[in-house]
N, C-alpha and C. Protein backbone atom coordinates (compact mmCIF):
# COMPACT_ATOMS: atom_id res chain seq x y z
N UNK A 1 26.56 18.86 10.17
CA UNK A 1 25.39 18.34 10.79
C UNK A 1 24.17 19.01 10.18
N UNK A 2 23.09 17.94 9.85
CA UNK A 2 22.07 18.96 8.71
C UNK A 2 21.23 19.15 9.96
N UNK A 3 20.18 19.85 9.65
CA UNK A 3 19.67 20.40 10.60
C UNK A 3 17.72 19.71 10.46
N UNK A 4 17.24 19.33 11.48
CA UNK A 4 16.14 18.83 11.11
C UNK A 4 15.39 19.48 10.05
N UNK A 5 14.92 18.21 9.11
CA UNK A 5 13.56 19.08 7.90
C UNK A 5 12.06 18.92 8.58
N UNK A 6 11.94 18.48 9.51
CA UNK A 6 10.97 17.85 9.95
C UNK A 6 10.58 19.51 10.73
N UNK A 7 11.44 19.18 11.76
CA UNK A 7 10.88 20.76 12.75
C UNK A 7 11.47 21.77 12.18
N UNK A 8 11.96 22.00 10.88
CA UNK A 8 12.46 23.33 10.47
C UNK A 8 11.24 23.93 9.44
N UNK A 9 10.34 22.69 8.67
CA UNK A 9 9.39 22.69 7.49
C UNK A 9 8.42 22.53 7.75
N UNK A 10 7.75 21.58 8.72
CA UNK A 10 6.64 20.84 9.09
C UNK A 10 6.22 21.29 10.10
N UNK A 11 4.57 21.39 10.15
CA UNK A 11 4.20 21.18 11.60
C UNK A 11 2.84 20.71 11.74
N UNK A 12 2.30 20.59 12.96
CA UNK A 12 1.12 19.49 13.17
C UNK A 12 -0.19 20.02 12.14
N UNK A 13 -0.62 19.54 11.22
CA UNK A 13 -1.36 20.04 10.84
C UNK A 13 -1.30 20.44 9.04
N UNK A 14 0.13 20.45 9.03
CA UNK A 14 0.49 20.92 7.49
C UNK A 14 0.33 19.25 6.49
N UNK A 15 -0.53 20.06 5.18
CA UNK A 15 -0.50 18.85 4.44
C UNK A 15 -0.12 18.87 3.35
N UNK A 16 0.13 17.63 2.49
CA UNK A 16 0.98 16.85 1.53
C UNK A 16 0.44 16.23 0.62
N UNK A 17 0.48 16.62 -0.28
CA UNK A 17 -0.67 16.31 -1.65
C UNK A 17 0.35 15.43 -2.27
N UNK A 18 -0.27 14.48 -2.68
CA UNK A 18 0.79 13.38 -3.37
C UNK A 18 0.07 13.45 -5.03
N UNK A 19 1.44 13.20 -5.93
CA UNK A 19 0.82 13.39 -7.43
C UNK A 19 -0.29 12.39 -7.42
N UNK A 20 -0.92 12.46 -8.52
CA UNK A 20 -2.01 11.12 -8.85
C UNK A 20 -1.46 10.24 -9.35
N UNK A 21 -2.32 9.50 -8.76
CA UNK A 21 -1.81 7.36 -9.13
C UNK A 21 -2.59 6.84 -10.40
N UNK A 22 -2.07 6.84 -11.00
CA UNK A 22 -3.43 5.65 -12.04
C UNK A 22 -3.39 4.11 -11.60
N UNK A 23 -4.37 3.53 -11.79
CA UNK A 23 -4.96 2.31 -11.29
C UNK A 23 -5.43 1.45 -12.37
N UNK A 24 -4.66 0.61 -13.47
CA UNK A 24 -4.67 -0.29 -14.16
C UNK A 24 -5.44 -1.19 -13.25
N UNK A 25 -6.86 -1.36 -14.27
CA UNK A 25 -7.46 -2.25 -13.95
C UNK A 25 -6.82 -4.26 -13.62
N UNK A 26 -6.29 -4.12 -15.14
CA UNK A 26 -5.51 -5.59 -15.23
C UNK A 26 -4.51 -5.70 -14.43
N UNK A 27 -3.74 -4.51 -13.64
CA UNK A 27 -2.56 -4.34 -12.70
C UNK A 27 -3.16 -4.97 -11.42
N UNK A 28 -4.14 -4.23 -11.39
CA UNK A 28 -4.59 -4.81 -9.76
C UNK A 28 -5.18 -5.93 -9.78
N UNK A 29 -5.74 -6.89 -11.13
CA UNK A 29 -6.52 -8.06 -11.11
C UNK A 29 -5.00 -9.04 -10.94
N UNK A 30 -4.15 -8.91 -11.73
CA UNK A 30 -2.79 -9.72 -11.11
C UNK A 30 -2.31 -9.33 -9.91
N UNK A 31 -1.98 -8.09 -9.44
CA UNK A 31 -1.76 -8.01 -7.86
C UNK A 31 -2.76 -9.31 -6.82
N UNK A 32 -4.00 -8.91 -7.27
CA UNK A 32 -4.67 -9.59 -6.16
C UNK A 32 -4.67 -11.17 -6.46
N UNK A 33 -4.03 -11.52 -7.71
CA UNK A 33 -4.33 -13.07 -7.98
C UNK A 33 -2.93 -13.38 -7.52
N UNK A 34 -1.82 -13.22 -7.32
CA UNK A 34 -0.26 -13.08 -6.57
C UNK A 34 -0.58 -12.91 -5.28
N UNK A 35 -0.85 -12.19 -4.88
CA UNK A 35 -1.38 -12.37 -3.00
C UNK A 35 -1.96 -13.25 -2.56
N UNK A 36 -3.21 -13.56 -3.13
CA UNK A 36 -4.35 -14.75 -2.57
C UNK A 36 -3.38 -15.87 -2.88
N UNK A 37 -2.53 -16.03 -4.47
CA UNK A 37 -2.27 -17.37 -3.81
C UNK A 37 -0.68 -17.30 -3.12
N UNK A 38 -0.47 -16.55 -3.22
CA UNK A 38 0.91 -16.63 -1.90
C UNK A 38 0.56 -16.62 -0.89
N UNK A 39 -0.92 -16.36 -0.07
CA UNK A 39 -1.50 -16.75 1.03
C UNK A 39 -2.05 -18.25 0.71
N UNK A 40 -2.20 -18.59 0.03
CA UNK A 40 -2.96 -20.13 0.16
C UNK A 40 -1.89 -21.26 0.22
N UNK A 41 -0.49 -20.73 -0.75
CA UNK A 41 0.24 -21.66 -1.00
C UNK A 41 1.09 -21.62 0.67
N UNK A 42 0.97 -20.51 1.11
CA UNK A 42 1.41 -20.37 2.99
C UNK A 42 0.92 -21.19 3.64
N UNK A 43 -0.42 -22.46 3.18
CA UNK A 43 -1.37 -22.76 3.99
C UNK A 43 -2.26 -22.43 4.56
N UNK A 44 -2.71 -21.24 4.56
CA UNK A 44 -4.16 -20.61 4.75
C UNK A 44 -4.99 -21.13 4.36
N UNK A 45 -6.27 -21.41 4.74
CA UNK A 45 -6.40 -21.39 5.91
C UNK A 45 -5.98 -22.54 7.27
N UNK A 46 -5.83 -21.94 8.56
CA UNK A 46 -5.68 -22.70 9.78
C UNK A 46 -6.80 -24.07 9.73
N UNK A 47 -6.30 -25.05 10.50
CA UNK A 47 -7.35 -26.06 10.62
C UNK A 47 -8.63 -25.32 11.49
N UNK A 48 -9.76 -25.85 10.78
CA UNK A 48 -10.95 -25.25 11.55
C UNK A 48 -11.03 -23.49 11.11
N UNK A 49 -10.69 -23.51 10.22
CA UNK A 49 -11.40 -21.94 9.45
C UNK A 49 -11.55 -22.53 7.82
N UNK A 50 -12.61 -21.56 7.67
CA UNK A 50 -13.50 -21.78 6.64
C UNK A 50 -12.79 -21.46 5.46
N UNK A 51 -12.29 -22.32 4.42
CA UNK A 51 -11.31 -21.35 3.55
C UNK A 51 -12.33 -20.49 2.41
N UNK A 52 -13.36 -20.61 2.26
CA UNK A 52 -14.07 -19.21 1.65
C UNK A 52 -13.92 -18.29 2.35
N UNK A 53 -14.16 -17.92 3.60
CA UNK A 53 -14.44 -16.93 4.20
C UNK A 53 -13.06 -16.52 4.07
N UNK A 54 -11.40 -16.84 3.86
CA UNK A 54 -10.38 -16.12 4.02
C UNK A 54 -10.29 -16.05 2.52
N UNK A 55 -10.56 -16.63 1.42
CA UNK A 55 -10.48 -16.09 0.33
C UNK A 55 -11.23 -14.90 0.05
N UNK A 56 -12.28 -14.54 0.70
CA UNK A 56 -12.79 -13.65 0.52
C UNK A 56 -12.91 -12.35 1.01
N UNK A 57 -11.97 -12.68 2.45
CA UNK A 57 -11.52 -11.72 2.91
C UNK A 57 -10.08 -11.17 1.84
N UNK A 58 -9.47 -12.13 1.81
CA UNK A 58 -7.70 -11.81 0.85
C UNK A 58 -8.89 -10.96 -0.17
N UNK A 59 -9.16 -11.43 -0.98
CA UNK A 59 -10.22 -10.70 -2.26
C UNK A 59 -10.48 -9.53 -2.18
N UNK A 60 -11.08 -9.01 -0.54
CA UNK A 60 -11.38 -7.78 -0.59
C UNK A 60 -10.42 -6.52 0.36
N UNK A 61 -9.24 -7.33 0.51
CA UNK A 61 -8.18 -6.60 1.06
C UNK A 61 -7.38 -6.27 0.28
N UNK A 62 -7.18 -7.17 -0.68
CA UNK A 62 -5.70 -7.13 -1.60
C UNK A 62 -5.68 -5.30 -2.12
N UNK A 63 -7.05 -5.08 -2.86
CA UNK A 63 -7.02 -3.68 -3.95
C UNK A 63 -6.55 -2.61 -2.31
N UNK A 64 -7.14 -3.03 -1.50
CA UNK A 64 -6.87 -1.87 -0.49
C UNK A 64 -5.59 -2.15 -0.29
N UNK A 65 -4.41 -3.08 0.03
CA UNK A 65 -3.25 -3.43 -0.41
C UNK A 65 -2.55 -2.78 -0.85
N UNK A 66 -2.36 -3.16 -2.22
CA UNK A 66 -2.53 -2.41 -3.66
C UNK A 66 -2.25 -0.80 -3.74
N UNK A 67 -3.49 0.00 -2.98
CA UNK A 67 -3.83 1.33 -3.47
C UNK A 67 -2.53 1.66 -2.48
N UNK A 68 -2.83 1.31 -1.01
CA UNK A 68 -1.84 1.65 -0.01
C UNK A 68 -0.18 1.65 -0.23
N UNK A 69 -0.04 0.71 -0.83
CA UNK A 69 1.31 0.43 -1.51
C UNK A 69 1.51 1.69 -2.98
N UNK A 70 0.80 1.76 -3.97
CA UNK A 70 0.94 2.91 -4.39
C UNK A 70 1.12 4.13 -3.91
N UNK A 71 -0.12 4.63 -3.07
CA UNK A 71 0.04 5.78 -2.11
C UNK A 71 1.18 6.23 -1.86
N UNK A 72 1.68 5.29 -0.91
CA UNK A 72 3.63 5.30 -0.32
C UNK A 72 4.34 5.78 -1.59
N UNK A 73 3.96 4.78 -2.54
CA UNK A 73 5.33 5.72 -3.97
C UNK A 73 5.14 6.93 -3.74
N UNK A 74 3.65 7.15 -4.15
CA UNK A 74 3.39 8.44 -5.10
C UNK A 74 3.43 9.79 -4.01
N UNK A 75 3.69 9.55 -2.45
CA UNK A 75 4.24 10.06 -1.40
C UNK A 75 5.68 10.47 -1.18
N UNK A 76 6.08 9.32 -1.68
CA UNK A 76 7.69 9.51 -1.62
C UNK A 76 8.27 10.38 -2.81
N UNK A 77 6.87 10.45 -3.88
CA UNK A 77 7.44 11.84 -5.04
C UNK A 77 7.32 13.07 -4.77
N UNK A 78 6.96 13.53 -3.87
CA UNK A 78 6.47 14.86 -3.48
C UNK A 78 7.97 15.80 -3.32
N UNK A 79 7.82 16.77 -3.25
CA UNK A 79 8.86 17.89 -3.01
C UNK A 79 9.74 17.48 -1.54
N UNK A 80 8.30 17.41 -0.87
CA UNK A 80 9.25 17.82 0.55
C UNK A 80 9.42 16.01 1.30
N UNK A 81 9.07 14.93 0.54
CA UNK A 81 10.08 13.96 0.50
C UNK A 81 10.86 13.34 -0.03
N UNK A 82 10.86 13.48 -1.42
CA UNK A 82 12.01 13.53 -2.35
C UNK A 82 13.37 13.87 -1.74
N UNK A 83 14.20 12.90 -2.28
CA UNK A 83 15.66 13.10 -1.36
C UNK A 83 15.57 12.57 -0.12
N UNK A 84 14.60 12.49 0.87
CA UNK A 84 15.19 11.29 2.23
C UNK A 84 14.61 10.17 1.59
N UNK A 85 15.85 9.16 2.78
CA UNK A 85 15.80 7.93 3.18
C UNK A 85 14.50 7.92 3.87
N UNK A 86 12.92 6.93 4.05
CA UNK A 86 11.78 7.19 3.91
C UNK A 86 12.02 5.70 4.85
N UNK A 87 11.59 5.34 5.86
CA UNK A 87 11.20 4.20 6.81
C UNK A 87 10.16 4.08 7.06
N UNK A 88 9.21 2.73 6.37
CA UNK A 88 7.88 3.18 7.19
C UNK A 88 7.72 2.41 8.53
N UNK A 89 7.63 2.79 9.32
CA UNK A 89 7.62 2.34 10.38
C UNK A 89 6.21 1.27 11.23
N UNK A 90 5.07 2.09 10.42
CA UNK A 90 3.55 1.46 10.43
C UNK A 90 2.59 2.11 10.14
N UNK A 91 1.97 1.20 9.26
CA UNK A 91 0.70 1.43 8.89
C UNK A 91 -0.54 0.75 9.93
N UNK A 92 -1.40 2.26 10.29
CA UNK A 92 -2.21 2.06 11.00
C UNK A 92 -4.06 2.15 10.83
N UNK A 93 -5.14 1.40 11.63
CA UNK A 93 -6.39 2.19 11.28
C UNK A 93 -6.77 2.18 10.00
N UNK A 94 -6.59 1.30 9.13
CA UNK A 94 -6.91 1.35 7.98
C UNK A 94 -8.13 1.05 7.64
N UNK A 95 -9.03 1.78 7.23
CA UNK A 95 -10.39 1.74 6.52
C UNK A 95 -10.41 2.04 5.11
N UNK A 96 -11.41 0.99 4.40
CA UNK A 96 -11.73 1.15 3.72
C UNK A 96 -13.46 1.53 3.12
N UNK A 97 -13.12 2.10 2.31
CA UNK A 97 -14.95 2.63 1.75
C UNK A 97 -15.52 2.08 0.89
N UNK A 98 -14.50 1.94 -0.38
CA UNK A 98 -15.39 1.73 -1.35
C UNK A 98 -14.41 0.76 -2.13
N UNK A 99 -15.33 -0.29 -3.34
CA UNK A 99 -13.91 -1.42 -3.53
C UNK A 99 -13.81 -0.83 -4.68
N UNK A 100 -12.30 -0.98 -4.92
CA UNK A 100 -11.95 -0.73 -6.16
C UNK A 100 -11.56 -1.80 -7.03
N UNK A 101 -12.16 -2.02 -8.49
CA UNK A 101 -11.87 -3.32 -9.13
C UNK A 101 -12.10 -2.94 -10.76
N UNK A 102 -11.50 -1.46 -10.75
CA UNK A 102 -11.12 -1.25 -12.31
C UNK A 102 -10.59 0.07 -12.58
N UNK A 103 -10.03 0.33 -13.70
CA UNK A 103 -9.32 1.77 -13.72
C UNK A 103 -9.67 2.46 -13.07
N UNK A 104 -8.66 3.76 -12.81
CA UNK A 104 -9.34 4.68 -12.23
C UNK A 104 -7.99 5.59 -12.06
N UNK A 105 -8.27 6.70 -11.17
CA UNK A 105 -7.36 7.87 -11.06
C UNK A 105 -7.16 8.10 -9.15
N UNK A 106 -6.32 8.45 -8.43
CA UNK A 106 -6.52 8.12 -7.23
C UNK A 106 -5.90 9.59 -6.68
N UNK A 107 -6.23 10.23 -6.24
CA UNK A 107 -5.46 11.46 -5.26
C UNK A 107 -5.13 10.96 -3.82
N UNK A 108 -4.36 11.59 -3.35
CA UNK A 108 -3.76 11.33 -1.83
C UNK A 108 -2.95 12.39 -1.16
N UNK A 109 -4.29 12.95 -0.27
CA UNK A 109 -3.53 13.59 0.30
C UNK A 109 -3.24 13.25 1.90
N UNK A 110 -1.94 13.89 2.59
CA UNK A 110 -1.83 13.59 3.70
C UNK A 110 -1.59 14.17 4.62
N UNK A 111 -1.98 14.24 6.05
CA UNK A 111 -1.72 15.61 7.04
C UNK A 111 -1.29 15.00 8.03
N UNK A 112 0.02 16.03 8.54
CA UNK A 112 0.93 15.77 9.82
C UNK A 112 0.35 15.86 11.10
N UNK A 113 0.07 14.57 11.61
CA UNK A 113 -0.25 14.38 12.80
C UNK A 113 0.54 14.89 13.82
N UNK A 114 1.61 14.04 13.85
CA UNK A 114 2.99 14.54 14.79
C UNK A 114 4.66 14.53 13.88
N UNK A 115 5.23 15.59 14.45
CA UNK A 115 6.68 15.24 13.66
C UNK A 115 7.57 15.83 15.18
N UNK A 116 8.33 14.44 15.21
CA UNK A 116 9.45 14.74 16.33
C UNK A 116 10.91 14.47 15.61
N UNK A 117 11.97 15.00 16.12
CA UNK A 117 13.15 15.03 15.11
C UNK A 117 13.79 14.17 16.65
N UNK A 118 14.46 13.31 15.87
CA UNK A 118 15.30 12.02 16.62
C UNK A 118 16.44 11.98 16.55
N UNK A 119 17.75 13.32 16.21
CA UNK A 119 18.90 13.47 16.38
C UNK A 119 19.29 14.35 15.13
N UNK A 120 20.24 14.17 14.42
CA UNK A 120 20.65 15.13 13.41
C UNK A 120 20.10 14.48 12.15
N UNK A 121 19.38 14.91 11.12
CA UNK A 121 19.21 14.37 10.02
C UNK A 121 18.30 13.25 10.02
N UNK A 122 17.22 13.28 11.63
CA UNK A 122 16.56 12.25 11.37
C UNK A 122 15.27 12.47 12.06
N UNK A 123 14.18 12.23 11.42
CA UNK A 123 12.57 12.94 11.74
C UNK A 123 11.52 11.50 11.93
N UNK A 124 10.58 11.41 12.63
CA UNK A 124 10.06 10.72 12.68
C UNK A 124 8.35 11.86 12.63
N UNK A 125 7.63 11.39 11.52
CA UNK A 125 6.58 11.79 11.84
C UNK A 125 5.21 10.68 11.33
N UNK A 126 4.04 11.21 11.83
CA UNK A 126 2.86 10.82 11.72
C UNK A 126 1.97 11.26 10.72
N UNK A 127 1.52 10.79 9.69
CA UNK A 127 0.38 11.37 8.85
C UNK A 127 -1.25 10.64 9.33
N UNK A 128 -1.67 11.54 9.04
CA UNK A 128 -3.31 11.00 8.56
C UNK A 128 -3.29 10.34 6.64
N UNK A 129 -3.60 9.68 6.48
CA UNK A 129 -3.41 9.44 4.67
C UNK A 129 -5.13 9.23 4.43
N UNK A 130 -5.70 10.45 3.17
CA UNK A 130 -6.91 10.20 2.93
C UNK A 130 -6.75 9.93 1.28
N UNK A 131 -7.19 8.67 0.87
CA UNK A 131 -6.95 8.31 -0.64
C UNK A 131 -8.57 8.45 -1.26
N UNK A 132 -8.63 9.50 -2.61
CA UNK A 132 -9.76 9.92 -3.21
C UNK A 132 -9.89 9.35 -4.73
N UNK A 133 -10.81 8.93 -5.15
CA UNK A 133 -10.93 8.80 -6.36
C UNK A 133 -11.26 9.78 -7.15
N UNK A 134 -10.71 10.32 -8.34
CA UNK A 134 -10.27 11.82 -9.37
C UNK A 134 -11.07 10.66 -10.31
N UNK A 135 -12.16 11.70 -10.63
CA UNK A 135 -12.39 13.31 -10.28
C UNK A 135 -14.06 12.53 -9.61
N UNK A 136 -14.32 13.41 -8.99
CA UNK A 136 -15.47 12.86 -7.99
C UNK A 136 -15.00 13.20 -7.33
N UNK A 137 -14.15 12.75 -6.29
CA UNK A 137 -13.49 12.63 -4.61
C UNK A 137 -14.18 12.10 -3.85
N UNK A 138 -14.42 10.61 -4.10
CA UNK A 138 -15.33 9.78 -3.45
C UNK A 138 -14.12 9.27 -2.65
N UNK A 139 -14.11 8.80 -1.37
CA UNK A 139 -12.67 8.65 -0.12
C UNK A 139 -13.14 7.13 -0.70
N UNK A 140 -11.90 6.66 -1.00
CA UNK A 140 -11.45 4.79 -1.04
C UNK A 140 -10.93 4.25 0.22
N UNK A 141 -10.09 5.17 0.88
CA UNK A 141 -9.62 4.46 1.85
C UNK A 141 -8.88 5.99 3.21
N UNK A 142 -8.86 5.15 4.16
CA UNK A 142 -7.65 6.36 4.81
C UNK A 142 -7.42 5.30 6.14
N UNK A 143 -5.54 6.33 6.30
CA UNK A 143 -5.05 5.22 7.14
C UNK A 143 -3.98 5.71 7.79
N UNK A 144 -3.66 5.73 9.12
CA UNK A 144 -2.42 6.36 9.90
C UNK A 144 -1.27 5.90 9.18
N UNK A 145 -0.38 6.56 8.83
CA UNK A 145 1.29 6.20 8.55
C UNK A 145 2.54 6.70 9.51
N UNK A 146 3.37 6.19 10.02
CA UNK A 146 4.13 6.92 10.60
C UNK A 146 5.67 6.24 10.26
N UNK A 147 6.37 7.36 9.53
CA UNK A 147 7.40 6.79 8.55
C UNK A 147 8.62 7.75 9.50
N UNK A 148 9.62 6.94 9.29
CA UNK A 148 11.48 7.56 9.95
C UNK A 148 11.89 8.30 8.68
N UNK A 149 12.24 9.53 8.89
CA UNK A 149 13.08 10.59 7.93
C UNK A 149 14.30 11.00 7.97
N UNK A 150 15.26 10.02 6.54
CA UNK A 150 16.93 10.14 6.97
C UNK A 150 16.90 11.14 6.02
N UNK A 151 17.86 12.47 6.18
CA UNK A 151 17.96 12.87 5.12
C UNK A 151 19.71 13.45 5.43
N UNK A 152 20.48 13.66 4.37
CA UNK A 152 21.73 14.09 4.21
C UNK A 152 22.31 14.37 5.43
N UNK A 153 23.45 13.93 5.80
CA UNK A 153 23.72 14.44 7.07
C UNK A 153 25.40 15.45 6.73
């Protein structure tokens, strides 16, 4: 029986630097042209909504999308989650600052809100996630995560 990593390593407050992301400009101009129209070809918009106004919302969500979905990798490379099974359970509170719509370099770091251990070999905790643009550290985005932690039993 392994013994929690969560309450044996972690605690409220400890944080988690995730390696840096690079951000292919042309990566994210196809990301966001694959989303918008897999939302349009869904039928978006509803009868009686404006379909500019949801293209233009998809437009300026997708890169925040995008970065968030990277984040998670470049999270799941770290030391002390490397090796578990990684559940995200939800992404919360998500703000964004600033748009991103060409190369760039991205830091992410993240701090333990809550970590409760849910039986043998299995952790559930909470981050804060603050995503920075390198080198500057201008904040792009930040956003609650709260992911399930299987690890070896």
């Amino acid at each position: 029986m392994a013994a929690s990593r969560v309450v044996n390593s972690w605690t409220v407050g400890a944080e988690l630097g995730a390696p840096d992301v690079a951000i292919d400009g042309s990566e994210l101009a196809a990301y966001r042209l694959a989303r918008m129209s897999a939302r349009l070809v869904q039928h978006l918009p509803a009868a009686g909504v404006d379909p500019m106004s949801v293209w233009h919302t998809l437009a300026a969500w997708c890169p925040v999308d995008f970065v968030i979905g990277r984040t998670l990798a470049a999270l799941g490379r770290t030391p002390q989650l490397q090796g578990l099974a990684i559940d995200v359970l939800a992404i919360r509170g998500v703000q964004a600052f600033v748009a991103i719509d060409s190369s760039c370099t991205l830091t992410a770091m993240a701090r333990v809100q809550r970590a409760a251990s849910r039986g043998p070999g299995m952790d559930e905790v909470s981050f804060d996630v603050v995503v920075t643009r390198s080198p500057g550290g201008t904040m792009i985005t930040r956003f609650g995560l709260d992911v399930r932690l299987r690890g070896p039993e």
